[in-house]
N, C-alpha and C. Protein backbone atom coordinates (compact mmCIF):
# COMPACT_ATOMS: atom_id res chain seq x y z
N UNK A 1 -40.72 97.28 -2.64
CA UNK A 1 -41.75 98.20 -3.01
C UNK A 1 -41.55 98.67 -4.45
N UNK A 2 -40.27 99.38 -5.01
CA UNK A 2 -40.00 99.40 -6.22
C UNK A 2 -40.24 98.46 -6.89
N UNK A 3 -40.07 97.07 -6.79
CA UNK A 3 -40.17 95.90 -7.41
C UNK A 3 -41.43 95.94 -7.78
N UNK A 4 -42.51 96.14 -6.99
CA UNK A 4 -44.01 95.92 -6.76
C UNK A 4 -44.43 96.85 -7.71
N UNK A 5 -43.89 98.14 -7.88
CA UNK A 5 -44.46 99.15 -8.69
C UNK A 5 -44.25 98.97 -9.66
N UNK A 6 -43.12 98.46 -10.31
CA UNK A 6 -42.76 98.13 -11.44
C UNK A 6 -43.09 97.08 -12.19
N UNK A 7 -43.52 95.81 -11.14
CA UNK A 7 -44.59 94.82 -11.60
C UNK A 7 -45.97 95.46 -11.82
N UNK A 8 -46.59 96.28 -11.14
CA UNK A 8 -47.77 96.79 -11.57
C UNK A 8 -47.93 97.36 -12.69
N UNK A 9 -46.61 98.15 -12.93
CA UNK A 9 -46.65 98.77 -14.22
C UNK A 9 -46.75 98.29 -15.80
N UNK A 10 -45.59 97.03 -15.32
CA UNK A 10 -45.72 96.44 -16.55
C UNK A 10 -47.24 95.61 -16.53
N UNK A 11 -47.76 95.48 -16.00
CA UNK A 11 -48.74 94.36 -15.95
C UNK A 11 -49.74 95.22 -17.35
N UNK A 12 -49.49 96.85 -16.52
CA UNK A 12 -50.99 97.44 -16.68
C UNK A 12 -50.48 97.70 -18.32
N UNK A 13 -49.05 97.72 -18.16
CA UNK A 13 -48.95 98.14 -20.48
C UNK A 13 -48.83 97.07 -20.77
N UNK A 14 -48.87 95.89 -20.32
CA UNK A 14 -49.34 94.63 -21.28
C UNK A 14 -50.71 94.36 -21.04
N UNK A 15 -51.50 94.50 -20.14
CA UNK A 15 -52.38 94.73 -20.33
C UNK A 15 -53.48 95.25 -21.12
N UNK A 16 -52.56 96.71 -21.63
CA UNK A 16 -53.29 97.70 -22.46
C UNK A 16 -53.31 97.50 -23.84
N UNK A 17 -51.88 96.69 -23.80
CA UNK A 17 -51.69 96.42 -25.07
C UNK A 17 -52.88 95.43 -25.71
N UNK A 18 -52.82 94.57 -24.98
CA UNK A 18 -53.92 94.01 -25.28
C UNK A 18 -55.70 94.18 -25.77
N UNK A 19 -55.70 95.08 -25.08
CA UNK A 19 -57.36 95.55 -24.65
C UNK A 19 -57.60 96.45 -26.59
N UNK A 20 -58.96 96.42 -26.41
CA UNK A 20 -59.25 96.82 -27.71
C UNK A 20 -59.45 98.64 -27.88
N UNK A 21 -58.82 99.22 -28.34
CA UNK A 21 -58.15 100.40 -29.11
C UNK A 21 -59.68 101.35 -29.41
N UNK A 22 -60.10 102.10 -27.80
CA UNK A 22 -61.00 102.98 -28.49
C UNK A 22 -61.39 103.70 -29.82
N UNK A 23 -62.05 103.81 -29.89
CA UNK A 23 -62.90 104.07 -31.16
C UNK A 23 -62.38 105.78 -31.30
N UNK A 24 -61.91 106.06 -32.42
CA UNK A 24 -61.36 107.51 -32.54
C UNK A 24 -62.18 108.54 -33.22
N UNK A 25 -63.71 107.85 -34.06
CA UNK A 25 -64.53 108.90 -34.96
C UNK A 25 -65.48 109.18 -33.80
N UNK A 26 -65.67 110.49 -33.77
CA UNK A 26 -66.50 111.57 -33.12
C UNK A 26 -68.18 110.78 -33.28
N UNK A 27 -68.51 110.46 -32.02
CA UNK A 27 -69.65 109.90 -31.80
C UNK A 27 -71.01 110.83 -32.46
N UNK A 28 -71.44 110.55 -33.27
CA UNK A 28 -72.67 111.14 -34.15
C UNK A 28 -73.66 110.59 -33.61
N UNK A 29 -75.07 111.25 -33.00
CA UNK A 29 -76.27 110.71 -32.73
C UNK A 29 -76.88 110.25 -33.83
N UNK A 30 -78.10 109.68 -34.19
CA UNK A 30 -78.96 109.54 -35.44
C UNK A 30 -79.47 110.85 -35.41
N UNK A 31 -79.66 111.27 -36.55
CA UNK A 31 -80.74 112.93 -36.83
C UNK A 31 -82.19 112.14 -36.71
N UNK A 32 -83.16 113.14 -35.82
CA UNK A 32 -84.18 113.23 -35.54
C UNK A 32 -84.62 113.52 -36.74
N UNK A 33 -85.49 112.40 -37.09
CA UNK A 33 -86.95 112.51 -38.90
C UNK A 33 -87.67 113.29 -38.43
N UNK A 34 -87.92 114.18 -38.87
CA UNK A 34 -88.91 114.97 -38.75
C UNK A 34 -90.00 114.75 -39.87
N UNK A 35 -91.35 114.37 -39.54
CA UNK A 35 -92.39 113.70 -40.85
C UNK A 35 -93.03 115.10 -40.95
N UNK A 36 -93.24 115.53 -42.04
CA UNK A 36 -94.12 116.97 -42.05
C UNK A 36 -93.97 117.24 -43.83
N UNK A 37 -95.34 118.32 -44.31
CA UNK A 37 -95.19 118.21 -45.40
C UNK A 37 -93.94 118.64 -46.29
N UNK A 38 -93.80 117.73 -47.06
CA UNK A 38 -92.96 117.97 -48.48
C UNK A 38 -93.14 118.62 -49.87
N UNK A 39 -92.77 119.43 -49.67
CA UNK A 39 -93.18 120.15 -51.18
C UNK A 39 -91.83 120.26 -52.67
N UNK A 40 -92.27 119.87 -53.79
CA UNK A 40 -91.14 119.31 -54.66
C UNK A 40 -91.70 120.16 -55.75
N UNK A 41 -90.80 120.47 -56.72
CA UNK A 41 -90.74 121.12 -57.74
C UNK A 41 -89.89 120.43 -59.12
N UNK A 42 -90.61 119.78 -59.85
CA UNK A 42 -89.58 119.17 -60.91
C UNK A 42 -89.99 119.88 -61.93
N UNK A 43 -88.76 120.05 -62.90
CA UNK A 43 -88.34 120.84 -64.31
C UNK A 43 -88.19 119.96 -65.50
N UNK A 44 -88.65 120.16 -66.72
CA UNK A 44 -88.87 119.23 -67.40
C UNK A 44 -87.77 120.03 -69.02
N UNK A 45 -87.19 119.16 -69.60
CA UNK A 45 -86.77 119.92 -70.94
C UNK A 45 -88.20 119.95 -71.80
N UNK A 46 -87.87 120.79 -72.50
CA UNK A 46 -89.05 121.22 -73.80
C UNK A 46 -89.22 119.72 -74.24
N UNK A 47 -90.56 119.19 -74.61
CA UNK A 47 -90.89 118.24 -75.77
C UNK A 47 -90.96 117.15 -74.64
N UNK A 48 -90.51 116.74 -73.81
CA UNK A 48 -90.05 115.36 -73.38
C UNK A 48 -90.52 115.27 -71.32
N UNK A 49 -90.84 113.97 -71.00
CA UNK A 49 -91.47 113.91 -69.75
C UNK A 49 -90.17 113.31 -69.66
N UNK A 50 -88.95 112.74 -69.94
CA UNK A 50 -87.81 111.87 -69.06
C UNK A 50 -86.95 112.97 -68.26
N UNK A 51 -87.34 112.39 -66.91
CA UNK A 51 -86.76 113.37 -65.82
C UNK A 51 -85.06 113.22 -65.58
N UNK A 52 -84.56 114.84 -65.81
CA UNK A 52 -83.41 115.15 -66.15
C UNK A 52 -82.74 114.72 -64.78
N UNK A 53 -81.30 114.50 -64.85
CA UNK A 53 -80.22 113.86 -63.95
C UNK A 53 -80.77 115.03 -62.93
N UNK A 54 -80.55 116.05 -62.98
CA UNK A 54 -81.26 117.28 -61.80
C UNK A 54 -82.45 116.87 -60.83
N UNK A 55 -83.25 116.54 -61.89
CA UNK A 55 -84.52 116.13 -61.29
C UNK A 55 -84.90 114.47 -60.34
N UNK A 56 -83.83 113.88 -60.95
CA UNK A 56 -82.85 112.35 -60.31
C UNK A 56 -82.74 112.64 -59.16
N UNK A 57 -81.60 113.46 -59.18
CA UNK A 57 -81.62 113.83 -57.88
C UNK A 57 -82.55 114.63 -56.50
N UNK A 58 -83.05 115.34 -56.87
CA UNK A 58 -84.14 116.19 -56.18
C UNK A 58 -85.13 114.67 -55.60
N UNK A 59 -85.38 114.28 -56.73
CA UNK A 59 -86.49 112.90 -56.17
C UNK A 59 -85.30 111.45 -55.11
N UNK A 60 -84.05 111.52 -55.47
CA UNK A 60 -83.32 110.63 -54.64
C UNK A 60 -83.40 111.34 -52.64
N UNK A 61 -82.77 112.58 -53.25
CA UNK A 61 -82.95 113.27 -52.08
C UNK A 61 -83.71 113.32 -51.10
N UNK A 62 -85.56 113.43 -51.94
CA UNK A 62 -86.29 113.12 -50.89
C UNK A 62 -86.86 111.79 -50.70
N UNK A 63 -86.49 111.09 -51.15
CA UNK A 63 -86.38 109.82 -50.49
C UNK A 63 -85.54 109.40 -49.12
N UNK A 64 -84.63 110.11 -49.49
CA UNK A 64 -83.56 109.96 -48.29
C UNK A 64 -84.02 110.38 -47.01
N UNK A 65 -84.82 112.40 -47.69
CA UNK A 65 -85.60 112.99 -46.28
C UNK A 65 -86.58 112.15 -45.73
N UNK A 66 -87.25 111.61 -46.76
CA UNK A 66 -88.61 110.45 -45.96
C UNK A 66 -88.00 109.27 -45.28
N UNK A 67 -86.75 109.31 -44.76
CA UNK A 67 -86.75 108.05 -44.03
C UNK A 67 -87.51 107.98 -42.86
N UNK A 68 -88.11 107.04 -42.76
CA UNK A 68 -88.45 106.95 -41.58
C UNK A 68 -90.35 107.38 -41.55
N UNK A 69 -90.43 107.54 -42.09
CA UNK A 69 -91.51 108.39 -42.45
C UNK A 69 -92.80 107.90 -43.91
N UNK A 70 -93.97 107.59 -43.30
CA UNK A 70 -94.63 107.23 -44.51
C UNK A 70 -95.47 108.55 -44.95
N UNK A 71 -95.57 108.44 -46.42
CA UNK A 71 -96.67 109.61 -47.20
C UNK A 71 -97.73 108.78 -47.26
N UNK A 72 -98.79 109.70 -46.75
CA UNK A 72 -100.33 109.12 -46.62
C UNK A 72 -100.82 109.64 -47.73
N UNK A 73 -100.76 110.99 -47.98
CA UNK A 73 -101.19 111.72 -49.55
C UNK A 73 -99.96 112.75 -50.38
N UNK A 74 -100.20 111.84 -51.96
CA UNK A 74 -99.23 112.82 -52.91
C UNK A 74 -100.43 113.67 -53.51
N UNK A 75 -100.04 114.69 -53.95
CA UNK A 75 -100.24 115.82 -54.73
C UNK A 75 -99.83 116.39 -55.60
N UNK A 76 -100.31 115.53 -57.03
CA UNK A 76 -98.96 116.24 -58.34
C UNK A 76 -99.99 117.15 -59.01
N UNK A 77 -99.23 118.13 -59.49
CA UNK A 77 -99.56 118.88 -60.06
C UNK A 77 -98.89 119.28 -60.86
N UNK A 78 -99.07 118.88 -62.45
CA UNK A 78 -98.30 118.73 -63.81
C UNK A 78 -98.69 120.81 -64.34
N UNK A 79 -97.89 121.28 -64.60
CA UNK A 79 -98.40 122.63 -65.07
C UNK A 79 -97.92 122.53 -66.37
N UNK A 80 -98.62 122.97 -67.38
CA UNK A 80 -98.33 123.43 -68.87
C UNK A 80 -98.62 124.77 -69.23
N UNK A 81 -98.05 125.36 -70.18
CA UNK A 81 -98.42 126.68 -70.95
C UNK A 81 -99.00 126.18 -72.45
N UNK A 82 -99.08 124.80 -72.40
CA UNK A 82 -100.05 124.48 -73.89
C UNK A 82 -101.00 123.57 -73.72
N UNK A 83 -102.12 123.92 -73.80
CA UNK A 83 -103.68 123.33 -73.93
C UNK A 83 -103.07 121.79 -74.73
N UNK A 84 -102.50 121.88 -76.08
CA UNK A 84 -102.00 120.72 -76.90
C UNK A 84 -100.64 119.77 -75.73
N UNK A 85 -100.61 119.90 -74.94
CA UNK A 85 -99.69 119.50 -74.34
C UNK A 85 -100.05 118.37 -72.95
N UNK A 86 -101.58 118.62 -73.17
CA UNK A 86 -102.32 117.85 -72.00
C UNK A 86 -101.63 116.09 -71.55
N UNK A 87 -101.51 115.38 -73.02
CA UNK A 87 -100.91 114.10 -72.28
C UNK A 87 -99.20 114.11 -71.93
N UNK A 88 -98.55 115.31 -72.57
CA UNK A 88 -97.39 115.52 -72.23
C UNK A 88 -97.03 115.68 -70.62
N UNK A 89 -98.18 116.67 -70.14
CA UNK A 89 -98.24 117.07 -68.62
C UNK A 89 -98.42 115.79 -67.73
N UNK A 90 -99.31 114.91 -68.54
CA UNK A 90 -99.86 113.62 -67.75
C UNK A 90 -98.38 112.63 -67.52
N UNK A 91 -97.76 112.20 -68.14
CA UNK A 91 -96.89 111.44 -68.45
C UNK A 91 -95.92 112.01 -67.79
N UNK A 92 -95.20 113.80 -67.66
CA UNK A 92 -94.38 114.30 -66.94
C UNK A 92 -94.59 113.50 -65.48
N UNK A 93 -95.93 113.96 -64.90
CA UNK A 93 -96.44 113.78 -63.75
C UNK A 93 -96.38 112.21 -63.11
N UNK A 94 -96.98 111.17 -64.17
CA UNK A 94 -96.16 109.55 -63.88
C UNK A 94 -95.28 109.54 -63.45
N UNK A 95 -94.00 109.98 -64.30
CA UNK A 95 -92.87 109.61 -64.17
C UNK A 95 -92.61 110.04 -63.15
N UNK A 96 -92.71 111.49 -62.40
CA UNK A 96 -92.12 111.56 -61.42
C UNK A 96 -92.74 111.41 -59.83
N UNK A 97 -93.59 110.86 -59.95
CA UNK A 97 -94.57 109.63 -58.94
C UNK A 97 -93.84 108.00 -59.02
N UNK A 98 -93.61 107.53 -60.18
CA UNK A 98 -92.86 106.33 -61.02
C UNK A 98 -91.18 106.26 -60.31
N UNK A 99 -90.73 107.35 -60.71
CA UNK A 99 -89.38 107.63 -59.78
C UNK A 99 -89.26 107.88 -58.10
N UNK A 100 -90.37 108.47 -57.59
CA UNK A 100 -90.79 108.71 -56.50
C UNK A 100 -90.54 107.02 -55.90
N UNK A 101 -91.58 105.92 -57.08
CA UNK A 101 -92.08 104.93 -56.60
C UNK A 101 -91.01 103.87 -56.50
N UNK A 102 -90.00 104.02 -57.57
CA UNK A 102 -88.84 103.21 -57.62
C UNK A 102 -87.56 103.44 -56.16
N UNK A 103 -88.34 104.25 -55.51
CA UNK A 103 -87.12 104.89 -54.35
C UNK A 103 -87.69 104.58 -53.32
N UNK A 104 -89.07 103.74 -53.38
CA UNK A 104 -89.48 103.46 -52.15
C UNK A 104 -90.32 104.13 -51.84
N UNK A 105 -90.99 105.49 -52.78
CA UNK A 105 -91.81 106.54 -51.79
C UNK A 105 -93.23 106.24 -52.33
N UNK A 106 -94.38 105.73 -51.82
CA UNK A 106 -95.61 105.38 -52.27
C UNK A 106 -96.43 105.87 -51.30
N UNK A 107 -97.87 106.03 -51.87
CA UNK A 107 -98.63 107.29 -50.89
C UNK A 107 -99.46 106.15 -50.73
N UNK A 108 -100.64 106.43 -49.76
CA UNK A 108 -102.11 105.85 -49.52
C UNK A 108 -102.39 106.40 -50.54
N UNK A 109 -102.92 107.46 -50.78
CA UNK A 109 -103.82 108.90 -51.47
C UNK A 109 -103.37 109.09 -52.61
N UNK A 110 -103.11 108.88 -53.78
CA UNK A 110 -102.47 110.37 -54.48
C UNK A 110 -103.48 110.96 -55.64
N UNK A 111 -103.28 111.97 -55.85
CA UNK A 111 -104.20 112.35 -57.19
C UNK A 111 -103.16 113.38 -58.00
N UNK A 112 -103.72 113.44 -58.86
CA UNK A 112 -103.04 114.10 -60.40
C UNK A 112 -103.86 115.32 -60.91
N UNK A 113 -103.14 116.58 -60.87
CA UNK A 113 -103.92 117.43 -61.65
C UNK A 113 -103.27 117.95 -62.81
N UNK A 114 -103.80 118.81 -63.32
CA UNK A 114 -102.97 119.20 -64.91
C UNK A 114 -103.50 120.57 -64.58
N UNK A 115 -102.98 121.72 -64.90
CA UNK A 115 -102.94 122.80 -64.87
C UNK A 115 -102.21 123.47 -65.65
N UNK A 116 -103.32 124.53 -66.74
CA UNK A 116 -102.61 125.44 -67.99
C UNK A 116 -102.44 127.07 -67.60
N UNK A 117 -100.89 127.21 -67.43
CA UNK A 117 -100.37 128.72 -67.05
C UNK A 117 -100.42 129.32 -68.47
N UNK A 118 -100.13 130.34 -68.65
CA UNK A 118 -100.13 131.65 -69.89
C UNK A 118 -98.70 131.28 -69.43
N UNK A 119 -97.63 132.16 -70.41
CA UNK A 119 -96.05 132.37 -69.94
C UNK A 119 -96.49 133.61 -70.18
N UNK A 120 -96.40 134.81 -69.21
CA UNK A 120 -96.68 135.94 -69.66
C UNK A 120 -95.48 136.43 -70.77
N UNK A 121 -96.20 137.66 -70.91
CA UNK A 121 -95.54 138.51 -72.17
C UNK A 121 -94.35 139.17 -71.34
N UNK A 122 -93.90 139.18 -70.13
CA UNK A 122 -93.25 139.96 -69.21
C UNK A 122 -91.88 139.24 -69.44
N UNK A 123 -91.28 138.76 -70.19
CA UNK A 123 -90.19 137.72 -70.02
C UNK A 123 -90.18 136.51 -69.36
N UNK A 124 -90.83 135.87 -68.95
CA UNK A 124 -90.98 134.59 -67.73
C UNK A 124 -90.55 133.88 -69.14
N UNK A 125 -90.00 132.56 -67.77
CA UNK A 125 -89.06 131.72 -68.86
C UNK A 125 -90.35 130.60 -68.81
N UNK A 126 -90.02 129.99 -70.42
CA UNK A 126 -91.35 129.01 -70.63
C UNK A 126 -90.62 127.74 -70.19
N UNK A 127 -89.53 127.33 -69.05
CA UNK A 127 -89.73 126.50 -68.52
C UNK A 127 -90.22 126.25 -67.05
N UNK A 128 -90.63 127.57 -66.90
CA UNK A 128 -91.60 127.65 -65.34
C UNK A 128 -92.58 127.06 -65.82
N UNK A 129 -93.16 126.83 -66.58
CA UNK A 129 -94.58 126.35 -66.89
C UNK A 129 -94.25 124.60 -67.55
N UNK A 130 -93.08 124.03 -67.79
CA UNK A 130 -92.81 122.75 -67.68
C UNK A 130 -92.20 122.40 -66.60
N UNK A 131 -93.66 121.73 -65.58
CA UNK A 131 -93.00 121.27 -64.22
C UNK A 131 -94.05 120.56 -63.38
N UNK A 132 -93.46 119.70 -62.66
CA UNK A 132 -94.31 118.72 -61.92
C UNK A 132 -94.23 119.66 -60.39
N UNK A 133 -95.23 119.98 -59.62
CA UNK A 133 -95.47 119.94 -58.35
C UNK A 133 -96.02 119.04 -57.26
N UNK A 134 -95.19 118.97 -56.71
CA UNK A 134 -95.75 117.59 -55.41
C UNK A 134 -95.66 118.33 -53.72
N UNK A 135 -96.91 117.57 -53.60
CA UNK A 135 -97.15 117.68 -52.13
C UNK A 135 -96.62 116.48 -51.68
N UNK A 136 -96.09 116.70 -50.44
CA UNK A 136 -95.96 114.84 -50.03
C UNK A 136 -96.61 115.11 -48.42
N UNK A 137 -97.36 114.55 -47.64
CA UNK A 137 -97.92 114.69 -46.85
C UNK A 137 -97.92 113.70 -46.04
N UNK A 138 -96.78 113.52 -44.88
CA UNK A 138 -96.61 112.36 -44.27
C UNK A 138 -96.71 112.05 -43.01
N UNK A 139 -96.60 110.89 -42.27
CA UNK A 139 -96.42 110.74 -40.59
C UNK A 139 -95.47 109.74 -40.60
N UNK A 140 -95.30 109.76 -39.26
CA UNK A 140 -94.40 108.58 -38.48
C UNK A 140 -94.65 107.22 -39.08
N UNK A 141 -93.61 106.92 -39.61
CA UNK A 141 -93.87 105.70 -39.77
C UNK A 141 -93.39 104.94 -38.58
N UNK A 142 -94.25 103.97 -38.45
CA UNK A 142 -94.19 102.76 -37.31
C UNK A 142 -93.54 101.58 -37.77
N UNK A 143 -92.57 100.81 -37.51
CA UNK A 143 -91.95 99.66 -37.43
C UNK A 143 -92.61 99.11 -36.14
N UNK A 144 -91.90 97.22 -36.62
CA UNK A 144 -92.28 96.68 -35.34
C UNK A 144 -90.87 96.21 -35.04
């Protein structure tokens, strides 16, 4: 009987030895996409539409949030505090549709507006008024 137990035993740690070595990282589900609107805010330096490493990121980011997920309609909205600044606003607003587009994020819909703020006399900083606004407005995207 000892004999027997002790054959069982060894059987079962060469056995084990063998067998493949559960998995030790903490089982993570996938995160649930949630598709619903996106709203973005990009900042622009004085003089220039090339979107700053900041703004790189903000647009990588939501690329990442849209997985899974298609935009049916964008919504940019370029704001300026200078009337003379109109194709500056236009070109801000490309680019960061352009960057949007290089990450994979492309709408059915989109349209472009330009919009001229005052910087009030109250202290407001005149780079609130250099900035792209986006709607992103999406659903489920379907795979097959």
């Amino acid at each position: 009987m000892k004999i027997a137990l002790a054959t069982l035993a060894a059987t079962s740690i060469v056995a084990s030895a063998f067998a493949e070595a559960p998995p030790t990282e903490r089982y993570v589900p996938a995160a649930k996409t949630e598709c619903e609107i996106i709203d973005l805010t990009i900042y622009f330096q004085a003089g220039t539409a090339d979107l700053t490493d900041a703004a790189r990121r903000v647009v990588t980011d939501a690329s990442e949030q849209l997985s899974g997920c298609a935009v049916t309609e964008m919504n940019a909205t370029a704001i300026s505090a200078d009337a003379s600044a109109i194709s500056l606003s236009e070109a801000r607003a490309a680019n960061v549709i352009e960057a949007l587009s290089h990450k994979g994020v492309e709408a059915g819909e989109t349209t472009t507006d330009i919009v001229l703020r005052r910087v009030s006399s109250n202290g407001a900083s005149p780079i609130m008024a250099r900035r792209v606004e986006l709607s992103l407005k999406t659903e489920r995207a379907w795979t097959s």
